[in-house]
N, C-alpha and C. Protein backbone atom coordinates (compact mmCIF):
# COMPACT_ATOMS: atom_id res chain seq x y z
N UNK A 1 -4.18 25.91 4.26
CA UNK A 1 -3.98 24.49 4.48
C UNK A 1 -3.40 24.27 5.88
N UNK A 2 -4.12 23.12 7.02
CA UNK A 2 -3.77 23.17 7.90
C UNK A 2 -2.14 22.50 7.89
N UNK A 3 -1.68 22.27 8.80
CA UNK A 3 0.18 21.96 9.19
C UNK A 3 -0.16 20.54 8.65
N UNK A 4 -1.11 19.71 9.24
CA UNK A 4 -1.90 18.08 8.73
C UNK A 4 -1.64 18.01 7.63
N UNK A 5 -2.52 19.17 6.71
CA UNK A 5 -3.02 18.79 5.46
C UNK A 5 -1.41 18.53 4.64
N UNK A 6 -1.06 19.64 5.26
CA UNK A 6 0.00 20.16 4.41
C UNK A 6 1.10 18.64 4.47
N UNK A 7 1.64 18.38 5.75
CA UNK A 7 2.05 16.89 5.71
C UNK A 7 1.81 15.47 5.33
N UNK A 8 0.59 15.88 4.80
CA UNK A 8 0.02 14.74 4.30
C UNK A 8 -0.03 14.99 2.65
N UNK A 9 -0.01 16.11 1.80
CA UNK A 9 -0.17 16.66 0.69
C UNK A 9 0.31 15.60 -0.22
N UNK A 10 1.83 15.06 0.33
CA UNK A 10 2.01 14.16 -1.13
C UNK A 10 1.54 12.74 -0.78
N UNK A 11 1.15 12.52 0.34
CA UNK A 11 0.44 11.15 -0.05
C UNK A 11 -1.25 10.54 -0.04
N UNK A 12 -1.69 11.79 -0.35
CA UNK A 12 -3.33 12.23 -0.52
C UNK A 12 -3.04 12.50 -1.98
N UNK A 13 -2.02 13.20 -2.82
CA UNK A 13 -2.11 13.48 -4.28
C UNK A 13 -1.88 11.97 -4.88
N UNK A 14 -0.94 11.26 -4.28
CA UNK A 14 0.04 10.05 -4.30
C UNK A 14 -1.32 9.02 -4.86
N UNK A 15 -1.95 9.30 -3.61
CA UNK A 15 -3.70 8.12 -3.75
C UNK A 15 -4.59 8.55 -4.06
N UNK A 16 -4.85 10.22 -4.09
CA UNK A 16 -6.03 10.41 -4.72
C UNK A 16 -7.14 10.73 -3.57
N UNK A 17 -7.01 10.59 -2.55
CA UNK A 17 -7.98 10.32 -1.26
C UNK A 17 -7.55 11.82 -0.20
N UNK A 18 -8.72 11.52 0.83
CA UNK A 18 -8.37 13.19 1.79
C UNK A 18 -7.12 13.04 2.39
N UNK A 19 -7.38 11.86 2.91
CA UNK A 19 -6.13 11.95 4.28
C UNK A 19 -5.65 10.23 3.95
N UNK A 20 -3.98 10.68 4.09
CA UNK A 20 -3.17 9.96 3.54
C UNK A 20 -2.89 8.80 4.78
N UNK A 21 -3.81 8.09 4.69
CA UNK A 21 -4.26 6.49 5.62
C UNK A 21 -4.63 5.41 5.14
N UNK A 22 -3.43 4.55 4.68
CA UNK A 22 -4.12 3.46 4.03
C UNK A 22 -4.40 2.32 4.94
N UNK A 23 -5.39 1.44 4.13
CA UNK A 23 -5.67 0.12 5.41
C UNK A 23 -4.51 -0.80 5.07
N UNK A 24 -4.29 -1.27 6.12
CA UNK A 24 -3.62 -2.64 5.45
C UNK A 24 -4.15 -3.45 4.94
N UNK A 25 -4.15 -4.50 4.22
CA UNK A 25 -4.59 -5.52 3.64
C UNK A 25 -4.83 -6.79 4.25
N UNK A 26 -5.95 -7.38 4.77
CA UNK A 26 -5.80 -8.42 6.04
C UNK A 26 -6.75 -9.89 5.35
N UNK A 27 -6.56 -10.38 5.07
CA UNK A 27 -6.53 -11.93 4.26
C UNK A 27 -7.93 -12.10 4.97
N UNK A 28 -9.21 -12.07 4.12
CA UNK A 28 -10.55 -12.21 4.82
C UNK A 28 -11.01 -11.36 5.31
N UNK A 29 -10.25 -9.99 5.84
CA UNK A 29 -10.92 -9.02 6.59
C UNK A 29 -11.08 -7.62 5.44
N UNK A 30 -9.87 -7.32 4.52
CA UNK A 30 -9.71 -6.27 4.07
C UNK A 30 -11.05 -6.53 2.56
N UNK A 31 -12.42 -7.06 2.68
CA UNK A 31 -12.85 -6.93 1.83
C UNK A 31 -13.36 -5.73 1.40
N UNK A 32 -15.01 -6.25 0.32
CA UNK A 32 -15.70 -4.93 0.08
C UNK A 32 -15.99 -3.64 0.93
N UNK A 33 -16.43 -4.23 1.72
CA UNK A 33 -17.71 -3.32 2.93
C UNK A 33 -16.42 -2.73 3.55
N UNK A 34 -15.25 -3.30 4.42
CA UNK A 34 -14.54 -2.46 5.09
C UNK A 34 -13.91 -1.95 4.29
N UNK A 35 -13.05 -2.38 3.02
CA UNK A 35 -12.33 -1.23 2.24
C UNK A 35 -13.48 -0.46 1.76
N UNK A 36 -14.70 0.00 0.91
CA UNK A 36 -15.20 1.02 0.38
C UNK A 36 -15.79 1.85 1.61
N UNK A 37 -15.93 1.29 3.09
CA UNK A 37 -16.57 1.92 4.10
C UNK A 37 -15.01 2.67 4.62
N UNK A 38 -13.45 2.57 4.31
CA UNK A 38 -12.45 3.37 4.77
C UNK A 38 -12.24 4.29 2.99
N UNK A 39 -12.50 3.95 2.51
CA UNK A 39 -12.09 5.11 1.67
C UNK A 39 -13.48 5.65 1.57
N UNK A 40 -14.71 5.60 1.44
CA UNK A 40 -15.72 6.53 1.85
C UNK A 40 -15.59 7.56 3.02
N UNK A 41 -14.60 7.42 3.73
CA UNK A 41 -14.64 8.00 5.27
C UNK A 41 -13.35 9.12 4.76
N UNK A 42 -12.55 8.58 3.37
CA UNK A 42 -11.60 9.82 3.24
C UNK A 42 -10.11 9.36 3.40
N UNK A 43 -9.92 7.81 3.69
CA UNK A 43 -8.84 6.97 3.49
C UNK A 43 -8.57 6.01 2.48
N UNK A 44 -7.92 5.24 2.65
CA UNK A 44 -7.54 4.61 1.31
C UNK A 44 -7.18 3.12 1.30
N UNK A 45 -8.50 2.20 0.61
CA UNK A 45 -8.81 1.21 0.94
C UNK A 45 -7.99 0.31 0.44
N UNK A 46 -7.74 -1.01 0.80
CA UNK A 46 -6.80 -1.76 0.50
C UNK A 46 -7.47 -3.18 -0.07
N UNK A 47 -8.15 -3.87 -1.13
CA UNK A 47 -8.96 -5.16 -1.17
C UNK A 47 -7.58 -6.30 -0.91
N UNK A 48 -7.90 -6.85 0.34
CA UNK A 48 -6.82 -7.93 0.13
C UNK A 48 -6.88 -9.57 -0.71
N UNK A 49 -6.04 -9.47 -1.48
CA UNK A 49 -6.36 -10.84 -2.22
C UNK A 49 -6.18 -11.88 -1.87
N UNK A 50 -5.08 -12.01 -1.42
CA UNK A 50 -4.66 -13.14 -0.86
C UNK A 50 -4.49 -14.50 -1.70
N UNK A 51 -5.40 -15.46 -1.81
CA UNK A 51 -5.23 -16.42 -2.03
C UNK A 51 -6.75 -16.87 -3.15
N UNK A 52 -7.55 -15.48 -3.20
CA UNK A 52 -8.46 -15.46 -4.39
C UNK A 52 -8.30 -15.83 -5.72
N UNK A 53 -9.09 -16.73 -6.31
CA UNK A 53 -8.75 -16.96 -7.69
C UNK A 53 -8.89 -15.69 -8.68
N UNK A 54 -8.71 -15.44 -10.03
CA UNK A 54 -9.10 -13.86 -10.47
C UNK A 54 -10.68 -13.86 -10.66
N UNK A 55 -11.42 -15.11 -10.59
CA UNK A 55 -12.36 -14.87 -10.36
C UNK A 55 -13.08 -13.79 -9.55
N UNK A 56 -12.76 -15.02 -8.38
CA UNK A 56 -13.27 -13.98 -6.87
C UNK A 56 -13.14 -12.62 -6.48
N UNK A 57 -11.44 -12.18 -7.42
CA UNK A 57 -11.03 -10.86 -7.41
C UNK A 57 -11.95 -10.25 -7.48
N UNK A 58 -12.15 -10.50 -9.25
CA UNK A 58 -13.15 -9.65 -10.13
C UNK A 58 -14.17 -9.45 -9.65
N UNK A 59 -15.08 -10.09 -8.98
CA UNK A 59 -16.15 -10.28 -7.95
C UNK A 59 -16.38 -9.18 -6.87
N UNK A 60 -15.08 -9.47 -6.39
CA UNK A 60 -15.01 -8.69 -5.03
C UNK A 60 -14.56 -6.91 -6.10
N UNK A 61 -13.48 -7.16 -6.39
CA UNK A 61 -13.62 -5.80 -7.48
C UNK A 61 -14.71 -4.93 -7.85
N UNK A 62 -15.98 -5.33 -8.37
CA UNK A 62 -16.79 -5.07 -9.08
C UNK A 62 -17.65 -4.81 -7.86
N UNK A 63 -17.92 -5.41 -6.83
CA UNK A 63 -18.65 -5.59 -5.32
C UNK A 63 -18.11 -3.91 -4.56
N UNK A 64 -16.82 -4.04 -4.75
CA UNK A 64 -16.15 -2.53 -3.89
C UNK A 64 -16.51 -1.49 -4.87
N UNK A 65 -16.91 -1.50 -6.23
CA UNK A 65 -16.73 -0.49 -7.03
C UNK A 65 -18.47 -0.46 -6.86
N UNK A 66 -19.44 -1.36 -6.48
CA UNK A 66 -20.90 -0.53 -6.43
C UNK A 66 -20.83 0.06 -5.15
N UNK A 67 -19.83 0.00 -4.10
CA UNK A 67 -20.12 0.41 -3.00
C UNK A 67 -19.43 1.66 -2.64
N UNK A 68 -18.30 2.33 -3.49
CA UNK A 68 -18.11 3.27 -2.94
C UNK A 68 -17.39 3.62 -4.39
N UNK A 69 -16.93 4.97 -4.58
CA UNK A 69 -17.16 5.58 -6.12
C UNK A 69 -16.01 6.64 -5.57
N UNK A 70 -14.86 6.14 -4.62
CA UNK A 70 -13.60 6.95 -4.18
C UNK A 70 -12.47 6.33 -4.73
N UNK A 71 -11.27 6.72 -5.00
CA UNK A 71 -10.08 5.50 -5.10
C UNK A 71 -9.97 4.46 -3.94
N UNK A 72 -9.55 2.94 -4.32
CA UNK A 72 -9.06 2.00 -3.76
C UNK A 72 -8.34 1.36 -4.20
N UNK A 73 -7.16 0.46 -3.62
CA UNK A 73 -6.59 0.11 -4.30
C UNK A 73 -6.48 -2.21 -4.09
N UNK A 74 -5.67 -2.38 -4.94
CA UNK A 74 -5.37 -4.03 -4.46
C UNK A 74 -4.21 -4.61 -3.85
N UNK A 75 -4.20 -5.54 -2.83
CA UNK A 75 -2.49 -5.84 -2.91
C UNK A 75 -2.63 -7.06 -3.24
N UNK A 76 -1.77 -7.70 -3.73
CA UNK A 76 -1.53 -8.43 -4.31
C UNK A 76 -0.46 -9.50 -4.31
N UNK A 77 -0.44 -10.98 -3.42
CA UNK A 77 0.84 -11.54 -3.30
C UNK A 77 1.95 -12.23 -4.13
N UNK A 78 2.91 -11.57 -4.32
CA UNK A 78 4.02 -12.03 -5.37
C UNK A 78 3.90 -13.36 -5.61
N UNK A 79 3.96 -14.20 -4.92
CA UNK A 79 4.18 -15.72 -5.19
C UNK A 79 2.57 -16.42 -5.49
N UNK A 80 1.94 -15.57 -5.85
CA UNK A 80 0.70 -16.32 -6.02
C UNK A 80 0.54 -16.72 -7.40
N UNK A 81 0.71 -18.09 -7.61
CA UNK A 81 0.38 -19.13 -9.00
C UNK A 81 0.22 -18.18 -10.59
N UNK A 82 -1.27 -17.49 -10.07
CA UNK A 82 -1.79 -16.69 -11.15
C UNK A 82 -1.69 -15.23 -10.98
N UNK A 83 -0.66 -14.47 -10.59
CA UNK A 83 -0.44 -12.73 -10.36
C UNK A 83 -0.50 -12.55 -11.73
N UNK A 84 -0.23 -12.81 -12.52
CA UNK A 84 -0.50 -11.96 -13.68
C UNK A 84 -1.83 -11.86 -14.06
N UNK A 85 -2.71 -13.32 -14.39
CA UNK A 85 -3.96 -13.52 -14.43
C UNK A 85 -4.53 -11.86 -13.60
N UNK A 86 -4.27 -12.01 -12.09
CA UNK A 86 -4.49 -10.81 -10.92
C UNK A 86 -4.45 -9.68 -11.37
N UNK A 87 -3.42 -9.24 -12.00
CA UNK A 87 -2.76 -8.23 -12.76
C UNK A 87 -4.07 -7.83 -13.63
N UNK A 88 -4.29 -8.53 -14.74
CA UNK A 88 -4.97 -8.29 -15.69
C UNK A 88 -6.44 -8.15 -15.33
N UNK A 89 -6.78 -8.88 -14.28
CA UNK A 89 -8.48 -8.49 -13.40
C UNK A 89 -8.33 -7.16 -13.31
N UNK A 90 -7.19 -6.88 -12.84
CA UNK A 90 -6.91 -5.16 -11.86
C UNK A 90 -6.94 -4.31 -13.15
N UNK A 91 -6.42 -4.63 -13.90
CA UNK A 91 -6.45 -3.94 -15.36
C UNK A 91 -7.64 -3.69 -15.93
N UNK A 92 -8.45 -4.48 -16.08
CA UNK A 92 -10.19 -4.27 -16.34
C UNK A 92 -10.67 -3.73 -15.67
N UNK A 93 -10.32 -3.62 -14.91
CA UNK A 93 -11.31 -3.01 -13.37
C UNK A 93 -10.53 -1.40 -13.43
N UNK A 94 -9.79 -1.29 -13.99
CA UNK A 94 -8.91 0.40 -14.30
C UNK A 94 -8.85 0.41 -12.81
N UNK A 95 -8.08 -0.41 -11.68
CA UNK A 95 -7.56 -0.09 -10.91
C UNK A 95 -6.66 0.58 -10.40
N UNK A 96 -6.75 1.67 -9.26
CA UNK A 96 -5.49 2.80 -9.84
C UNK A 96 -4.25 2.44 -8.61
N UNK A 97 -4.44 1.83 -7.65
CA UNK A 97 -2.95 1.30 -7.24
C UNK A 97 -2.93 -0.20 -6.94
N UNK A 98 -1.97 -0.34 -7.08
CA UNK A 98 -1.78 -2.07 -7.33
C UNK A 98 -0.06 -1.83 -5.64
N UNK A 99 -0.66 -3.07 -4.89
CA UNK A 99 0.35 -3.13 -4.01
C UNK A 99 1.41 -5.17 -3.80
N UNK A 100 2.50 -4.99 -4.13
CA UNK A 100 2.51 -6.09 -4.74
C UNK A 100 3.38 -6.36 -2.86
N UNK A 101 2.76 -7.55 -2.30
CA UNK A 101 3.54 -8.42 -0.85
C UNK A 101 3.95 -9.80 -1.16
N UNK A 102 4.40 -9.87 0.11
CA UNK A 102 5.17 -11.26 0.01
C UNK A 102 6.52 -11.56 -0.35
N UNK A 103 7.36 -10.81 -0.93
CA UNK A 103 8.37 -11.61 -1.23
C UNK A 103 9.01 -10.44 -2.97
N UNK A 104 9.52 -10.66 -3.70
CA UNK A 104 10.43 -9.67 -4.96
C UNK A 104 9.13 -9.98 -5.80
N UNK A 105 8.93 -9.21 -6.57
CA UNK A 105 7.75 -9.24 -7.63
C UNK A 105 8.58 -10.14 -8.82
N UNK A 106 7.42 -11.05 -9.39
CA UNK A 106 7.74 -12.26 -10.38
C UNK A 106 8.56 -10.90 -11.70
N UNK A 107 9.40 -11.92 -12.40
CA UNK A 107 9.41 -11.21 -13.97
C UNK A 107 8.11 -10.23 -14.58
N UNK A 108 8.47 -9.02 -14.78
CA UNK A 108 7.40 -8.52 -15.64
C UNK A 108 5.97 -8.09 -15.03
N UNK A 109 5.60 -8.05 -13.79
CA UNK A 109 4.54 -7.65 -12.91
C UNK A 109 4.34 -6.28 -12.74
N UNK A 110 5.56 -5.75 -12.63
CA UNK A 110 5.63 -4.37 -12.33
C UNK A 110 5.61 -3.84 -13.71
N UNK A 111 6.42 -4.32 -14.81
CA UNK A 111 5.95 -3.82 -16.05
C UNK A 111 4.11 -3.77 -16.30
N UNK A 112 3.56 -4.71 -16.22
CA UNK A 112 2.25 -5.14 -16.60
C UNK A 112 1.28 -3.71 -16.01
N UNK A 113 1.71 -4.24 -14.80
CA UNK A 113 0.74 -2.96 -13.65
C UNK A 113 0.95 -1.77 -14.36
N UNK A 114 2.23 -1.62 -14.45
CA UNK A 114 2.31 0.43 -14.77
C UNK A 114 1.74 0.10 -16.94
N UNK A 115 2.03 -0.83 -17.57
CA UNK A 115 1.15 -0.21 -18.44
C UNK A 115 -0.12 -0.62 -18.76
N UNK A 116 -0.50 -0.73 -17.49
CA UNK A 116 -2.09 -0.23 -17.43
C UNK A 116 -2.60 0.52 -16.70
N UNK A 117 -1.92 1.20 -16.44
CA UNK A 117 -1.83 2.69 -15.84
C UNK A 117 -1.97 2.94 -14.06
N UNK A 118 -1.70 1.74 -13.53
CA UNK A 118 -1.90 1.55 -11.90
C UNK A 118 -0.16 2.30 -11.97
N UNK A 119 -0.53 2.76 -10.39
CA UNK A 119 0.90 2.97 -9.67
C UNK A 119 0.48 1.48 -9.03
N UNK A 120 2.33 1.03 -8.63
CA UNK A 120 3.12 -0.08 -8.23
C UNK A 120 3.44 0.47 -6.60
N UNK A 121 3.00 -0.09 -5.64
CA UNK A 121 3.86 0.24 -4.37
C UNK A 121 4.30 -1.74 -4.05
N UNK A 122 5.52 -1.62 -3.36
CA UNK A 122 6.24 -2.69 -2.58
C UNK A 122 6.57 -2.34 -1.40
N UNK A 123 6.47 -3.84 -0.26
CA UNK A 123 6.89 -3.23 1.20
C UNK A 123 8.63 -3.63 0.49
N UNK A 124 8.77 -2.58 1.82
CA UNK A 124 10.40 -2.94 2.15
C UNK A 124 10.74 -3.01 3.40
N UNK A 125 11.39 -4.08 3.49
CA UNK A 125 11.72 -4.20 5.44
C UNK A 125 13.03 -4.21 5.24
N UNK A 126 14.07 -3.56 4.43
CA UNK A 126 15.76 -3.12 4.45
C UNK A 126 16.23 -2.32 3.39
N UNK A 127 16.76 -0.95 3.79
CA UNK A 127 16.91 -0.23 2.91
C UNK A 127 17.97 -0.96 1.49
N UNK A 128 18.37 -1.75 1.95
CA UNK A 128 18.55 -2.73 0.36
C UNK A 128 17.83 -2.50 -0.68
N UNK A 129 16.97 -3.41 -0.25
CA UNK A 129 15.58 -3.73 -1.11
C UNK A 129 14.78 -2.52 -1.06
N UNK A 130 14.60 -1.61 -0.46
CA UNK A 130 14.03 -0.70 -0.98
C UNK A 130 14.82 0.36 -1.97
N UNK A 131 15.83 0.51 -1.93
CA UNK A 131 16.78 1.03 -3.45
C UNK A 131 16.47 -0.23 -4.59
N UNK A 132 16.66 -0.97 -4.27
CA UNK A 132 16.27 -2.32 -5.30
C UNK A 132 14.84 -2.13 -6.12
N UNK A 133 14.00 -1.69 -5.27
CA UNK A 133 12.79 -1.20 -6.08
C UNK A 133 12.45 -0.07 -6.38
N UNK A 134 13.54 0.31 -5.49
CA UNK A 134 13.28 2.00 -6.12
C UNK A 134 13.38 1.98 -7.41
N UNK A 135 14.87 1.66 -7.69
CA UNK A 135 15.80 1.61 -9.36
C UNK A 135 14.81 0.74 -10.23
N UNK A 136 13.81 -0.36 -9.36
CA UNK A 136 12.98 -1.41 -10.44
C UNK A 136 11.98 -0.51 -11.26
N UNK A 137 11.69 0.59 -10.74
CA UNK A 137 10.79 1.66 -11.30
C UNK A 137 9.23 1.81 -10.50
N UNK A 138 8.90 1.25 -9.30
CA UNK A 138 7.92 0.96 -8.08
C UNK A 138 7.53 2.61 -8.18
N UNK A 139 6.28 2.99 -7.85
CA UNK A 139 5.84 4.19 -7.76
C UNK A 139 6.15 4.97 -6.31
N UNK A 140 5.72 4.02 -5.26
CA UNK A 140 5.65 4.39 -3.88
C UNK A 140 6.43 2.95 -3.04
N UNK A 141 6.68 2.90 -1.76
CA UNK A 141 7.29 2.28 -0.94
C UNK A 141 6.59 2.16 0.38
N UNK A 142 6.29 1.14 0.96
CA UNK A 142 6.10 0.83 2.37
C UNK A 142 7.07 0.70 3.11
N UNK A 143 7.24 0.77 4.20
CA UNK A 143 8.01 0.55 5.48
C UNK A 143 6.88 -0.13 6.42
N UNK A 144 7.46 -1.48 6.21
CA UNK A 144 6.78 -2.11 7.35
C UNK A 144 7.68 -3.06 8.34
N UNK A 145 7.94 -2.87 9.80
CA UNK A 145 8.36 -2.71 10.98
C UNK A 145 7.50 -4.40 11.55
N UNK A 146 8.57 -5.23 11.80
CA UNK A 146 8.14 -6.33 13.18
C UNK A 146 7.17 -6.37 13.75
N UNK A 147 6.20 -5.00 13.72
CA UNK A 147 5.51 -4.46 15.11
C UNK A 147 4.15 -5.14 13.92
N UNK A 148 4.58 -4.90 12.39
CA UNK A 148 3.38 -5.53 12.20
C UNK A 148 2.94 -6.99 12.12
N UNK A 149 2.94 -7.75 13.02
CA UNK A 149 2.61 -8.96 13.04
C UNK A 149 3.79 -9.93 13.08
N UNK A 150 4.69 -9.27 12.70
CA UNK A 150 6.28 -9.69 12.86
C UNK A 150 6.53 -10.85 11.32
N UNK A 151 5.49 -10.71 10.46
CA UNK A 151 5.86 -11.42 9.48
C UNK A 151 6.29 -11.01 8.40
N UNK A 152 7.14 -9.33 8.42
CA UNK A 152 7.98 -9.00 7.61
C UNK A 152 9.78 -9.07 7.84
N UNK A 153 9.53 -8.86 8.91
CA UNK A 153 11.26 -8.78 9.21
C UNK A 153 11.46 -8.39 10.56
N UNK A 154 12.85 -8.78 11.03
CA UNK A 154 13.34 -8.54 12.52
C UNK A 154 13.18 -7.09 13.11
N UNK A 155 13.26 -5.99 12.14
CA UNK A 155 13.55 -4.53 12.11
C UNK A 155 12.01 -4.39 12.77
N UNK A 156 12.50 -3.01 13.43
CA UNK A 156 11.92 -1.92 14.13
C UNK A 156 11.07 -1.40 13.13
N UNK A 157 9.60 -0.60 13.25
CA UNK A 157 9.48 0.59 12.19
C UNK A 157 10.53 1.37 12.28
N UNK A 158 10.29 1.99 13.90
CA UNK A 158 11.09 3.40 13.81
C UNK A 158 12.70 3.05 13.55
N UNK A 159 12.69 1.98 13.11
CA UNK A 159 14.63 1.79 13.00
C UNK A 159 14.46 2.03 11.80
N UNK A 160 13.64 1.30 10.71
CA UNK A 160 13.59 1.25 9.13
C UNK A 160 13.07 2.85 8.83
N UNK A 161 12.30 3.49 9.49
CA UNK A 161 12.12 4.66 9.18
C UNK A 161 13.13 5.64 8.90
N UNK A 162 14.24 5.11 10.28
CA UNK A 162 15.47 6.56 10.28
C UNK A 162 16.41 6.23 9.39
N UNK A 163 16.39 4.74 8.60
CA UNK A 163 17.56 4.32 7.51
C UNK A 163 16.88 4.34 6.77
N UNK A 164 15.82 4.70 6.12
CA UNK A 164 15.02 4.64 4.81
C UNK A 164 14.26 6.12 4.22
N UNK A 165 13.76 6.75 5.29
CA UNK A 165 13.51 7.87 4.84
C UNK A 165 14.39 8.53 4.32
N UNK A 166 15.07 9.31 5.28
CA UNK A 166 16.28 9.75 4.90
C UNK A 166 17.05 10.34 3.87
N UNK A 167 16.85 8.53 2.87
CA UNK A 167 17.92 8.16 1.78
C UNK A 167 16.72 8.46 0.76
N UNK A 168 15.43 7.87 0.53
CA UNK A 168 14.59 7.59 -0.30
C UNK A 168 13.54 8.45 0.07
N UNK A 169 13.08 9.42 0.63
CA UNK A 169 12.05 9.83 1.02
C UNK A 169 11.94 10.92 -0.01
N UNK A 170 13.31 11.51 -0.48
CA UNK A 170 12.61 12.31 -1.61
C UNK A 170 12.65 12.02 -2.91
N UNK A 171 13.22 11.04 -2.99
CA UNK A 171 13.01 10.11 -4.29
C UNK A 171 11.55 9.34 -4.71
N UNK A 172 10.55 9.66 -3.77
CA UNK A 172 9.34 8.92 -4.04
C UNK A 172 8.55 8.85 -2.94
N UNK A 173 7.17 8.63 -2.50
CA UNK A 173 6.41 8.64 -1.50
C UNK A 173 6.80 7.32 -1.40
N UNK A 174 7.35 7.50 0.30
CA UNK A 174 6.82 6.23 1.44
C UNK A 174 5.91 6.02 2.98
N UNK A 175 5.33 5.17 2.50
CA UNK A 175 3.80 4.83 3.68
C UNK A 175 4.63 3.97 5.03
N UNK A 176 4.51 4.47 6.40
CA UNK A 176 4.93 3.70 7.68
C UNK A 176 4.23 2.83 7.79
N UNK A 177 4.30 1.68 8.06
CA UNK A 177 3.43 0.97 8.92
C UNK A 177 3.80 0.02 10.27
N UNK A 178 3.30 -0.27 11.01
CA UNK A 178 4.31 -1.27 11.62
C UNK A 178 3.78 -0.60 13.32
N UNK A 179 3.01 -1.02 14.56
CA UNK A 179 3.25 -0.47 15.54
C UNK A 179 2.44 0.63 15.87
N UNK A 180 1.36 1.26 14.73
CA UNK A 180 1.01 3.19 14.94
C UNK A 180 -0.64 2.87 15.10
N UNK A 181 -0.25 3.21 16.33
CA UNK A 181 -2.25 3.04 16.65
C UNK A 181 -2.52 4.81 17.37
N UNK A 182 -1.42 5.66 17.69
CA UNK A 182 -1.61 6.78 17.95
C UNK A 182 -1.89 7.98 16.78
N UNK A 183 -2.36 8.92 16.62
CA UNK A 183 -2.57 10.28 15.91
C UNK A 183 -0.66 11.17 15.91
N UNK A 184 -0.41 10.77 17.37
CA UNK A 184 1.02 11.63 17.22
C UNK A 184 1.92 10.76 17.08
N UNK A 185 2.00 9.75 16.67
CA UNK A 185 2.83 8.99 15.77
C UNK A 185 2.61 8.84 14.27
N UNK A 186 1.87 9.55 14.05
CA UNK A 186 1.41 9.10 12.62
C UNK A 186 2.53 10.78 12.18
N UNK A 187 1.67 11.36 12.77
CA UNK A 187 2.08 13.01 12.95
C UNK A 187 4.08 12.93 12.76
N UNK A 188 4.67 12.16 13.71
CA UNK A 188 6.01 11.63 13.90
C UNK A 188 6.35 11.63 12.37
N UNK A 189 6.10 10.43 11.81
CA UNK A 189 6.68 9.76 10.85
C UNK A 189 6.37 11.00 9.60
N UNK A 190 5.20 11.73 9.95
CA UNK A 190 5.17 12.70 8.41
C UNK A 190 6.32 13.56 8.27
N UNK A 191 6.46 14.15 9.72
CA UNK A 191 7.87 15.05 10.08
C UNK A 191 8.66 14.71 9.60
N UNK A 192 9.23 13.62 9.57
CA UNK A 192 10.02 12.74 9.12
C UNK A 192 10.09 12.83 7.76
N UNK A 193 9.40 12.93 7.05
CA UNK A 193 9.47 12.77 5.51
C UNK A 193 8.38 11.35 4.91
N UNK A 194 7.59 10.80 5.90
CA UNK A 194 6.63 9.88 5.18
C UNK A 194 5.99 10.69 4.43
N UNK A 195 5.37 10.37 3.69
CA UNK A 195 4.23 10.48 3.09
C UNK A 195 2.70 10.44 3.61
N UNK A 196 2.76 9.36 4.33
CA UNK A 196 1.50 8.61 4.50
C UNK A 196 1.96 7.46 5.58
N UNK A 197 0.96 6.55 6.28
CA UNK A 197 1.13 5.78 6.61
C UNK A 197 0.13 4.70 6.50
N UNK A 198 0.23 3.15 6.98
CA UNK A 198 -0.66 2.45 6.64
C UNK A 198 -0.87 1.57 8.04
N UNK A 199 -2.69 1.66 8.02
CA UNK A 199 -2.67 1.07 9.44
C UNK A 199 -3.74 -0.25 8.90
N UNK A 200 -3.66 -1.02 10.10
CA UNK A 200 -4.29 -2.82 10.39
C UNK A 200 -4.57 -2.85 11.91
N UNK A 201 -5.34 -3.91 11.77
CA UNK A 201 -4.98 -5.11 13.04
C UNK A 201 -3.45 -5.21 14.11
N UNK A 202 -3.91 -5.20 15.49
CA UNK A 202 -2.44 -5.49 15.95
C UNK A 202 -2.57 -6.72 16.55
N UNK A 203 -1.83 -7.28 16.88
CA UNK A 203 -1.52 -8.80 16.93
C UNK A 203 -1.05 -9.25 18.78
């Protein structure tokens, strides 16, 4: 196993996929064709929901699943009207990770997801809240950094990285994101104790 593989090991077992790269989730962009065309390639696709009814989910669900026959997963925004409705699309669809944004997951979401057998990941932009979901029972953890679009929080990646890994990194896989458009930054953060990281759009 190369030094790569080997740094990447728990968050390729974590998702199921070669190399531990997830997309971000981008409102209109993260559909079918580009998520089943990044996890066909050996990464790990992200369908973004956004503001889809569970209709459209299911739609788009069923659309990514004729197109590529790898794991992918959903994210999913906390404050959206019908998340549970969401929940339960993802559940039919035997979706195997569920990523919940936006804001603390409603009552009972994170219950729902894990018994239907999805892993649960949440961002965290303060090692607060990421013990907060650790203890909530969350499978995996994001770290996402200002750098991404600046609509998570004031923090640095690499600041949230050196107060979060650290503490939580062997308590559970966490994905960087935030700022990493290089190969030896990605490389950085595994050293570190990521898991994985998750890349998008930069702004």
């Amino acid at each position: 196993m190369s030094k790569l593989a080997h740094l990447m090991h728990r968050g390729t077992e974590f998702l199921g996929c070669e190399v531990a790269i997830m997309c971000g989730a981008m409102s209109w962009v993260s559909e079918r064709n580009l998520v089943s065309a990044i996890s066909n390639a050996g990464g790990f696709g992200v369908i973004a929901c956004g503001a889809m009814t569970p209709e459209l989910l299911d739609a788009e669900i069923a659309a990514t699943k004729a197109l590529t026959d790898k794991p992918f997963g959903v994210n999913l925004i906390t404050m959206h009207p019908q998340i549970m409705e969401l929940i339960a699309v993802c559940a039919k669809h035997q979706v195997s990770h569920i990523v919940l944004a936006g804001g603390l997951p409603p009552k009972g979401s994170i219950e729902a997801i894990k018994a239907a057998g999805a892993k649960v990941l949440c961002f965290a932009p303060a090692l607060t809240l990421a013990k907060k979901f650790a203890r909530s029972g969350v499978d995996a953890l994001i770290i996402e950094g200002s750098e991404a679009g600046g609509h998570i929080g004031p923090v640095a990646t690499s600041v949230l990285a050196q107060e979060i890994l650290p503490e939580l990194g062997e308590q559970l896989p966490i994905f960087v994101a935030g700022g990493i458009a290089r190969g030896g930054l990605i490389a950085s953060y595994l050293e570190m104790g990521a898991a994985g990281v998750q890349l998008a759009e930069s702004r």
